[in-house]
C-alpha atoms as a PDB file:
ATOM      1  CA  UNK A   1      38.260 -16.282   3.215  1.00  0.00           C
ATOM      2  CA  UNK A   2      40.014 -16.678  -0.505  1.00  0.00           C
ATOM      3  CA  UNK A   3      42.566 -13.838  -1.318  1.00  0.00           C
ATOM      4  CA  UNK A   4      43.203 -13.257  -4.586  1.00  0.00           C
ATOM      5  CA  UNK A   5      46.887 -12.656  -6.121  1.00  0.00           C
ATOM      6  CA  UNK A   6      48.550 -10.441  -4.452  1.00  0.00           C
ATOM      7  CA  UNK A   7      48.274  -6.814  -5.348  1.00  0.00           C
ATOM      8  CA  UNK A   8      51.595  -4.928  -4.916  1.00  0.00           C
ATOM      9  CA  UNK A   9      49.827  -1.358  -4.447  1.00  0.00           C
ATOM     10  CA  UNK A  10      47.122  -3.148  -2.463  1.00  0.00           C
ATOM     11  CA  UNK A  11      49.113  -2.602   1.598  1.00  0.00           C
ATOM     12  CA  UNK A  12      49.394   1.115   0.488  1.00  0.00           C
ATOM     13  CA  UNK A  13      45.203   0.868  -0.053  1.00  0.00           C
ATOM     14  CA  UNK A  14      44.694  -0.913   2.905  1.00  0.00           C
ATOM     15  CA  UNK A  15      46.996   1.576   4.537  1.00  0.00           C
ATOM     16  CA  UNK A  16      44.772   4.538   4.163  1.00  0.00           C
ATOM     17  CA  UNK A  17      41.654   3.292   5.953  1.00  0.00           C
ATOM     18  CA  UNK A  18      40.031   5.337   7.987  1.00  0.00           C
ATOM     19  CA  UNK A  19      42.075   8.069   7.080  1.00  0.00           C
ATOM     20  CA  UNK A  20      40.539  12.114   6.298  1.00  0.00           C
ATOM     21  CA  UNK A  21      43.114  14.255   4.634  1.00  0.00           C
ATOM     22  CA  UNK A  22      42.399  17.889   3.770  1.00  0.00           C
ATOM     23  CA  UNK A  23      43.626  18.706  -0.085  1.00  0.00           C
ATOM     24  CA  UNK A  24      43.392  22.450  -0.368  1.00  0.00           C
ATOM     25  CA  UNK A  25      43.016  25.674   2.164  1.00  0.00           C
ATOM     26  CA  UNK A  26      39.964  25.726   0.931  1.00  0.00           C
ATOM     27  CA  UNK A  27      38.457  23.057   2.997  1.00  0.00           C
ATOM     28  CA  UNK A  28      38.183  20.296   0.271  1.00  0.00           C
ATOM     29  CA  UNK A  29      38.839  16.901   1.877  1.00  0.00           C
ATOM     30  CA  UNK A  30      38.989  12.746   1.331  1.00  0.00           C
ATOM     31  CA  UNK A  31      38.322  10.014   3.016  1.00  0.00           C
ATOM     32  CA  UNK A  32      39.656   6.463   2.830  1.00  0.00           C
ATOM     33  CA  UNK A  33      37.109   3.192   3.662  1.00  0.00           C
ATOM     34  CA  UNK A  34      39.099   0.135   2.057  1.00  0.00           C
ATOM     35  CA  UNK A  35      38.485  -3.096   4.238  1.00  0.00           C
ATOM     36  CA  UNK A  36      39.242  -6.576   2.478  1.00  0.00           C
ATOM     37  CA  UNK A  37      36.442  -9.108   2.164  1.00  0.00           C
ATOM     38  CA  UNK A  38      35.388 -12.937   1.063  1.00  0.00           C
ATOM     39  CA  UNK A  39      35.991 -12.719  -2.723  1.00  0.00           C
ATOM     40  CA  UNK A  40      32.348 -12.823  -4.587  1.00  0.00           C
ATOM     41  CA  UNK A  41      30.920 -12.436  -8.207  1.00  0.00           C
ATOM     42  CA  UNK A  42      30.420  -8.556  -6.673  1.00  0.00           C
ATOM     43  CA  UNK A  43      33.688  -8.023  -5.299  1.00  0.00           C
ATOM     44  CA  UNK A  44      36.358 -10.399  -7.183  1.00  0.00           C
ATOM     45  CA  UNK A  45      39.275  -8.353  -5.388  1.00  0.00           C
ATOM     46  CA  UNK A  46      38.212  -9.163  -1.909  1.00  0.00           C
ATOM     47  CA  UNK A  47      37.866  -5.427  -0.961  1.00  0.00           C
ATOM     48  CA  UNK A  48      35.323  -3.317  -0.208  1.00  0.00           C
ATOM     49  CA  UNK A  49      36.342   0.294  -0.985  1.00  0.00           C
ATOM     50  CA  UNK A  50      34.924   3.772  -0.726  1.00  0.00           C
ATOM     51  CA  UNK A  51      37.221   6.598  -1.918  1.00  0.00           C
ATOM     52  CA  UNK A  52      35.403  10.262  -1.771  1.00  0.00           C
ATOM     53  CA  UNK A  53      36.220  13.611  -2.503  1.00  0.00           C
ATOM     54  CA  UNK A  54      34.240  16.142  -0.531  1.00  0.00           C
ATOM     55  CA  UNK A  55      33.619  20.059  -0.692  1.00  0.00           C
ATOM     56  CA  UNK A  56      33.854  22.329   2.536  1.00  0.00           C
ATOM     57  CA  UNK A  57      30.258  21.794   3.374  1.00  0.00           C
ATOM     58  CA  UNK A  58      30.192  18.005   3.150  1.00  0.00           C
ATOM     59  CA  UNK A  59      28.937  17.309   0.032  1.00  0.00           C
ATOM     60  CA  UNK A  60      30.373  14.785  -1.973  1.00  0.00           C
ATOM     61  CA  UNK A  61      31.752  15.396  -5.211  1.00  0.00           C
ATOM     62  CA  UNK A  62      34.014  12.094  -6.524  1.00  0.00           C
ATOM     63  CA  UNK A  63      33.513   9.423  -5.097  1.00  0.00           C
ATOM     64  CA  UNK A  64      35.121   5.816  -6.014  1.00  0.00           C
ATOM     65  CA  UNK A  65      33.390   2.462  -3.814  1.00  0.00           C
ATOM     66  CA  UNK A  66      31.239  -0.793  -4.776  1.00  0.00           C
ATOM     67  CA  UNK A  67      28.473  -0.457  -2.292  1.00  0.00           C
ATOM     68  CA  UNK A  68      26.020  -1.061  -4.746  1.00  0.00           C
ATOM     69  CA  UNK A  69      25.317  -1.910  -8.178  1.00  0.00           C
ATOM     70  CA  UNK A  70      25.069   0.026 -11.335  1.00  0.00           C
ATOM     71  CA  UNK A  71      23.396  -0.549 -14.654  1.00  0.00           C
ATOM     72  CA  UNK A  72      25.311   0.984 -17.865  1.00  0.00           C
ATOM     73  CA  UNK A  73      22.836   3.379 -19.062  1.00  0.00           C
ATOM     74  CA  UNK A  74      24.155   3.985 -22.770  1.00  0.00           C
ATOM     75  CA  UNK A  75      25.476   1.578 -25.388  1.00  0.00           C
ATOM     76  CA  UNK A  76      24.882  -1.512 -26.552  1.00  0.00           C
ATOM     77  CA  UNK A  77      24.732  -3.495 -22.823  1.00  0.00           C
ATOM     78  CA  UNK A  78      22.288  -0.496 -21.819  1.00  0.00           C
ATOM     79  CA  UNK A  79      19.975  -1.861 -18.791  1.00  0.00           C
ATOM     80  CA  UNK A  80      21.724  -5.289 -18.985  1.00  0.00           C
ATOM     81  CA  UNK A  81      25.608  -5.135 -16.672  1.00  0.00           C
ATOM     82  CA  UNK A  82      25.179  -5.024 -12.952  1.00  0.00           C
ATOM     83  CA  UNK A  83      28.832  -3.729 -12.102  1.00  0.00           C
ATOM     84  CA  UNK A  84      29.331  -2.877  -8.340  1.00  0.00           C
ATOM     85  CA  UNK A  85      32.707  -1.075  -9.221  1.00  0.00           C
ATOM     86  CA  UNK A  86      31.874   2.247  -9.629  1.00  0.00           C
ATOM     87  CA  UNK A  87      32.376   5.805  -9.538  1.00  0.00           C
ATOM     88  CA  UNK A  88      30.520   9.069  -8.664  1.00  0.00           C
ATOM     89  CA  UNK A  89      30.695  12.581 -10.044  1.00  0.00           C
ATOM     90  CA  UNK A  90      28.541  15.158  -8.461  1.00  0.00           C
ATOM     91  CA  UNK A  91      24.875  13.626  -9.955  1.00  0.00           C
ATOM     92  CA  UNK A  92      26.473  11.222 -12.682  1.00  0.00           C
ATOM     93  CA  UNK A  93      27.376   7.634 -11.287  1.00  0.00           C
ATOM     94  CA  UNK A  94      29.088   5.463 -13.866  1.00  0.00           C
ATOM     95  CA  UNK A  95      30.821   1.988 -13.902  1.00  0.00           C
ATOM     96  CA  UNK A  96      34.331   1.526 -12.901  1.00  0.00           C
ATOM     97  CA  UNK A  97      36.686  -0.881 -13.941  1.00  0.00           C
ATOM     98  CA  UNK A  98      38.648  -2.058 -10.704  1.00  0.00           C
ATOM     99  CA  UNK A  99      41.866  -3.400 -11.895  1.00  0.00           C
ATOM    100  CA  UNK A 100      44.549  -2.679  -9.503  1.00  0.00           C
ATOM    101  CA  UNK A 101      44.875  -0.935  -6.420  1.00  0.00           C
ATOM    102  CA  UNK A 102      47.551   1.377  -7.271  1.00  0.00           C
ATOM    103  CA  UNK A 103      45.523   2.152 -10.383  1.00  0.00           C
ATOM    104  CA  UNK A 104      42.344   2.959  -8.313  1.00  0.00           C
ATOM    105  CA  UNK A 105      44.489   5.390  -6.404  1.00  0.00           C
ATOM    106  CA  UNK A 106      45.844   7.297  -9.106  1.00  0.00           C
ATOM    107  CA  UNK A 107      42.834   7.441 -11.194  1.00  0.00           C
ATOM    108  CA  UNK A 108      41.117   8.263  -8.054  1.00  0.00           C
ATOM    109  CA  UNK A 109      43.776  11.054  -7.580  1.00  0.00           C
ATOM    110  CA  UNK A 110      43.405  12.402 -11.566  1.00  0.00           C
ATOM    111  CA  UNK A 111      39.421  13.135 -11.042  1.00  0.00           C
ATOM    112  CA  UNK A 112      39.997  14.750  -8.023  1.00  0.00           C
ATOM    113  CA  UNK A 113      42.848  17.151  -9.286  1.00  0.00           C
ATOM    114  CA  UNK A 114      40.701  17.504 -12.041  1.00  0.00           C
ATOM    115  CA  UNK A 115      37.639  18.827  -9.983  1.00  0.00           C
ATOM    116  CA  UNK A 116      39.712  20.942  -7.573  1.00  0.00           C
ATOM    117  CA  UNK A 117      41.039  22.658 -10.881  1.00  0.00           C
ATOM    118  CA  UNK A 118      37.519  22.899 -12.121  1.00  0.00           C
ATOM    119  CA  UNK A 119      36.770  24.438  -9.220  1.00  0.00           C
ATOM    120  CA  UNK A 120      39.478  27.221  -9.286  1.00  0.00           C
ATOM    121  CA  UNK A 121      41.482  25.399  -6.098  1.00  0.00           C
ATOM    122  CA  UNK A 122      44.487  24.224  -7.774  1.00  0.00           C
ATOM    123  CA  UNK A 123      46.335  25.376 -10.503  1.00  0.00           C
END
């Protein structure tokens, strides 16, 4: 299996498979899939990742992975840019731009402060 260059934020990734924290007293929690894989067109970092934000019932409501593609559904590429970097937001599923690990984490981290304050959890 090819690795690519090294990613320094990429143990701290790795580090947090498996793992289900709970963020708020509210029940809000997230869970951590990040397992490293052959390097392909689909996955040029050698990871396959799923980072997800859920609500106290289950549902999801951020989630971060590259299960499966995604078309960009506005602008001039409309239709034609099968990323499988991606993120979710409730209903709305748009492409990601995977550049680091450490970068995934903390924009990761920004939409789901954002949504907890949305959602009257945090300040």
């Amino acid at each position: 299996m090819a690795i690519p260059d090294r990613d320094p934020g990429l143990d701290t990734l790795l580090d947090l498979h498996g793992e289900t924290l709970f963020v708020d007293d509210a029940g809000h929690w997230v869970k951590f899939v990040v397992v490293r894989t052959e390097v392909t067109p689909e996955r040029p970092h050698g990871l396959r990742y799923s980072l997800t934000l859920h609500g106290p019932d289950g549902a999801r409501l951020v989630g971060f992975d590259n299960a499966h593609p995604v078309r960009e559904r506005r602008g001039p590429g409309r239709g034609q840019r099968a990323e499988h970097d991606h993120r979710h937001r409730l209903r709305t599923i748009r492409p990601y731009e995977y550049e680091d690990a450490a970068k995934l984490l903390a924009d990761f981290w920004r939409e789901v402060d954002q949504v907890l304050r949305e959602r009257g959890s945090i300040p």
